[in-house]
N, C-alpha and C. Protein backbone atom coordinates (compact mmCIF):
# COMPACT_ATOMS: atom_id res chain seq x y z
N UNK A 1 -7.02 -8.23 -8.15
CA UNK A 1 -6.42 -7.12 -7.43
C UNK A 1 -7.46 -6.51 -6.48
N UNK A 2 -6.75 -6.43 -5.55
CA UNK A 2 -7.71 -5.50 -4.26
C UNK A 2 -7.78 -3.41 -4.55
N UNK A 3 -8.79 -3.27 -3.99
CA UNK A 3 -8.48 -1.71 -3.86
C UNK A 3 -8.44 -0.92 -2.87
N UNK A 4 -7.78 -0.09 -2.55
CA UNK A 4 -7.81 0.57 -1.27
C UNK A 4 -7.86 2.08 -0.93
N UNK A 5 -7.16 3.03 0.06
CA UNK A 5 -7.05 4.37 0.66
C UNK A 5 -5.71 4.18 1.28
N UNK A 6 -4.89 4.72 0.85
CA UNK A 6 -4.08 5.09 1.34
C UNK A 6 -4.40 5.81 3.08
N UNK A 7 -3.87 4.99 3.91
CA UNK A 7 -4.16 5.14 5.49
C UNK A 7 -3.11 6.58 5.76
N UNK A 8 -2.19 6.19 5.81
CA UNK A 8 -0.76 6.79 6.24
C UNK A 8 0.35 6.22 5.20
N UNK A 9 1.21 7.41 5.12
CA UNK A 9 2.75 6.88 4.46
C UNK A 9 3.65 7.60 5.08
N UNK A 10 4.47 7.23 5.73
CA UNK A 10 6.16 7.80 5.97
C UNK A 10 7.30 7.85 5.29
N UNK A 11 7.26 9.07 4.36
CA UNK A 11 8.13 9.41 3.41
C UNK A 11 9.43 8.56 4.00
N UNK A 12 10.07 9.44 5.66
CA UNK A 12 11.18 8.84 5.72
C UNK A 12 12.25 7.29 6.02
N UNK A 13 10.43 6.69 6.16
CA UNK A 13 10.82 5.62 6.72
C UNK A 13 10.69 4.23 5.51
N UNK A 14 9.72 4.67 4.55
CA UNK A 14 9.25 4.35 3.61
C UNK A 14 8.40 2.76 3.50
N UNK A 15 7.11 3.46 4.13
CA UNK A 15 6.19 2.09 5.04
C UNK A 15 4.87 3.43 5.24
N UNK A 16 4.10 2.52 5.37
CA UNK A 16 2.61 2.81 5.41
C UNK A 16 1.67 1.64 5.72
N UNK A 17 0.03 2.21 5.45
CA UNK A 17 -0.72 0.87 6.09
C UNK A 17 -1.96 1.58 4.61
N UNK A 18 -2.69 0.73 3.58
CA UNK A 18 -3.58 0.94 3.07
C UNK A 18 -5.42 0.39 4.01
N UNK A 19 -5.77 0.77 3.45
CA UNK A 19 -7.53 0.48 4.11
C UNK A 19 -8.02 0.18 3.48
N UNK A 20 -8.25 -1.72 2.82
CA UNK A 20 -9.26 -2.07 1.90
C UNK A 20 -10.66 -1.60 1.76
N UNK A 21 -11.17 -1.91 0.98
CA UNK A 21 -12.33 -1.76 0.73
C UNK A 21 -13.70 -2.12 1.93
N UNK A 22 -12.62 -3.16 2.39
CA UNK A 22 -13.73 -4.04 3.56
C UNK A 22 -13.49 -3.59 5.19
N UNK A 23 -12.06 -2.43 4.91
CA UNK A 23 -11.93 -2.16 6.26
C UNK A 23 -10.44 -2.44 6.47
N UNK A 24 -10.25 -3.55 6.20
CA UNK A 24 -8.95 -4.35 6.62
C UNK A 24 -7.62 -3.47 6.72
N UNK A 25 -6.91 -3.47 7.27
CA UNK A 25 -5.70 -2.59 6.97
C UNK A 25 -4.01 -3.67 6.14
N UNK A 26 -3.93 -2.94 5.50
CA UNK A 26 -2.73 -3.93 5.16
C UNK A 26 -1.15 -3.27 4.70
N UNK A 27 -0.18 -3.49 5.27
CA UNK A 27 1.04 -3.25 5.58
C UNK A 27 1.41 -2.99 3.94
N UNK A 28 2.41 -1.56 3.86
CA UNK A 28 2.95 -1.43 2.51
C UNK A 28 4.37 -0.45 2.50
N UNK A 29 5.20 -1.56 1.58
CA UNK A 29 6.46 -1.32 2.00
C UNK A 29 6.90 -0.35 0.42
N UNK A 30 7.79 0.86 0.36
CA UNK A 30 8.19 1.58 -0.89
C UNK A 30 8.33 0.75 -2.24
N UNK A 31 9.46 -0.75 -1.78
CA UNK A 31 9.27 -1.28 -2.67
C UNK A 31 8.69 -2.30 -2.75
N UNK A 32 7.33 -1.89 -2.71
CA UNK A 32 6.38 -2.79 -3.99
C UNK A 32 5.52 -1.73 -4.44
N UNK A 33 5.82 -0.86 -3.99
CA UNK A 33 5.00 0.06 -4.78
C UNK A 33 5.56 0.02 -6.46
N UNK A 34 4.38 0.57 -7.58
CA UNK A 34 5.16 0.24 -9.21
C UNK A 34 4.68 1.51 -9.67
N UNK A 35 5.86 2.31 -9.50
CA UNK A 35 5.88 3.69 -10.25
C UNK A 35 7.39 4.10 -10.29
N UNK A 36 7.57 5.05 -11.85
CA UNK A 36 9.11 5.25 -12.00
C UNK A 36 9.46 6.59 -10.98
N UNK A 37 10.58 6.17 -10.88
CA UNK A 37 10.92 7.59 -9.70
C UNK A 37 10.78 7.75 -8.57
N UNK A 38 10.68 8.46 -7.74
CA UNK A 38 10.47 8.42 -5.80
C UNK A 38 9.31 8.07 -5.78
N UNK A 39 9.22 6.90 -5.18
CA UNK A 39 8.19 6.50 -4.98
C UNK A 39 7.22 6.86 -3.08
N UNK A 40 6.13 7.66 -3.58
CA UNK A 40 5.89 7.96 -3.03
C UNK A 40 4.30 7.90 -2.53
N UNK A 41 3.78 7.50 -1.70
CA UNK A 41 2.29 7.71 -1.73
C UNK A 41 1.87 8.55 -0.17
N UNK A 42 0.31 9.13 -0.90
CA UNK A 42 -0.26 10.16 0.28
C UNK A 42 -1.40 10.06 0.95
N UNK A 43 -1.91 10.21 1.81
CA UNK A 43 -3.54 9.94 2.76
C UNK A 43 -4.05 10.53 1.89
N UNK A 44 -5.36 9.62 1.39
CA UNK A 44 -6.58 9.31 0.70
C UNK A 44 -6.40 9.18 -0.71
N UNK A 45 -4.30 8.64 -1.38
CA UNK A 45 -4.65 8.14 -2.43
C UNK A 45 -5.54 7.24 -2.49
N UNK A 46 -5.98 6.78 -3.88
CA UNK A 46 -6.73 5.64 -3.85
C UNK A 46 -5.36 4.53 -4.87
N UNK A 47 -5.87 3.24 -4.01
CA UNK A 47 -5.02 2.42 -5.13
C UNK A 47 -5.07 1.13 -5.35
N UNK A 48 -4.61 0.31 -6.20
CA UNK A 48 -4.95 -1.20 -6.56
C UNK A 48 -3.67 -1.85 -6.24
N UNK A 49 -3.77 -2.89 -6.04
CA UNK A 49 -2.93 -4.30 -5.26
C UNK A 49 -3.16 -5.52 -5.07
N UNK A 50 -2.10 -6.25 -4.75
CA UNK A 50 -1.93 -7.80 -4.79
C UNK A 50 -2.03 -7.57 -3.37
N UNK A 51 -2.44 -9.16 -2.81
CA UNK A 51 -2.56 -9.54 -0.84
C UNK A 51 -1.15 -10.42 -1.21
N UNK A 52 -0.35 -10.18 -0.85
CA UNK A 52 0.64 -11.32 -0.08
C UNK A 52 0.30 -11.68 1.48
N UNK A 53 -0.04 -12.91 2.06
CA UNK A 53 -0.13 -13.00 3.28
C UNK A 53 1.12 -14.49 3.59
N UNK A 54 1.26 -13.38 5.41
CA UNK A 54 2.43 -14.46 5.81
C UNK A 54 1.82 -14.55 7.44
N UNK A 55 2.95 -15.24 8.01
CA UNK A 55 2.48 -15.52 9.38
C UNK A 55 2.84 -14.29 9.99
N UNK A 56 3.46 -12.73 9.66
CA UNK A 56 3.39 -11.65 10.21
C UNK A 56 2.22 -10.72 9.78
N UNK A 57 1.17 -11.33 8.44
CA UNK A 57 -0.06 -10.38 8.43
C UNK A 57 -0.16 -10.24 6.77
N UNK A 58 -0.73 -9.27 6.89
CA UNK A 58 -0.93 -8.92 5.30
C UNK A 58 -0.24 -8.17 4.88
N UNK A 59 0.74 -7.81 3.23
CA UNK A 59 1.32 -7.18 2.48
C UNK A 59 0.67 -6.70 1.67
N UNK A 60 0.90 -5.54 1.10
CA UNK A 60 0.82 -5.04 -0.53
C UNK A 60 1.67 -5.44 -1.17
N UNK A 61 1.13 -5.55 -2.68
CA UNK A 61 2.67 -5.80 -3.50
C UNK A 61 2.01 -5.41 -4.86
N UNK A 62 2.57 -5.10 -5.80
CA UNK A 62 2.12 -4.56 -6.99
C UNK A 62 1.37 -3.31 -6.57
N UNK A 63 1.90 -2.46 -6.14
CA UNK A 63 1.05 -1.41 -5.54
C UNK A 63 0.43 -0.01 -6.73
N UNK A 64 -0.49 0.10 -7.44
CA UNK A 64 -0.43 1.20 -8.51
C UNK A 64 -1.47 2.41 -7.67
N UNK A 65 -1.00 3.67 -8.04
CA UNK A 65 -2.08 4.54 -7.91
C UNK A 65 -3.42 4.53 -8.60
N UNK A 66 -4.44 4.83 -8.70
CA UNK A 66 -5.48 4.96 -9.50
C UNK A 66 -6.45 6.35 -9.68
């Protein structure tokens, strides 16, 4: 699992971008985030994750707060 910072999140749109450890930015969609209830994240959570990569870039997936 990777770790990151929460960059930005758009409650209404429900999409954001995290900031690995190394810099990298990587695309994160509500659902893969893994928490019960509105799922929600904020600038400068910190948090752990899976890389899914495709030919549009990098994903989060398994997304937990920490």
């Amino acid at each position: 699992m990777a770790n990151g910072i929460i960059k930005w999140f758009n409650v209404r749109r429900g999409y954001g971008f995290i900031i690995k450890e190394d810099g990298e930015e990587v695309f994160v969609h509500y659902s893969d985030i893994s928490m019960p209830g509105f799922k929600v994240l904020s600038p400068s959570d910190k948090v752990s994750f899976d890389i899914e990569r495709s030919d549009r870039g990098s994903r989060a997936i398994n997304v937990l707060k920490i």
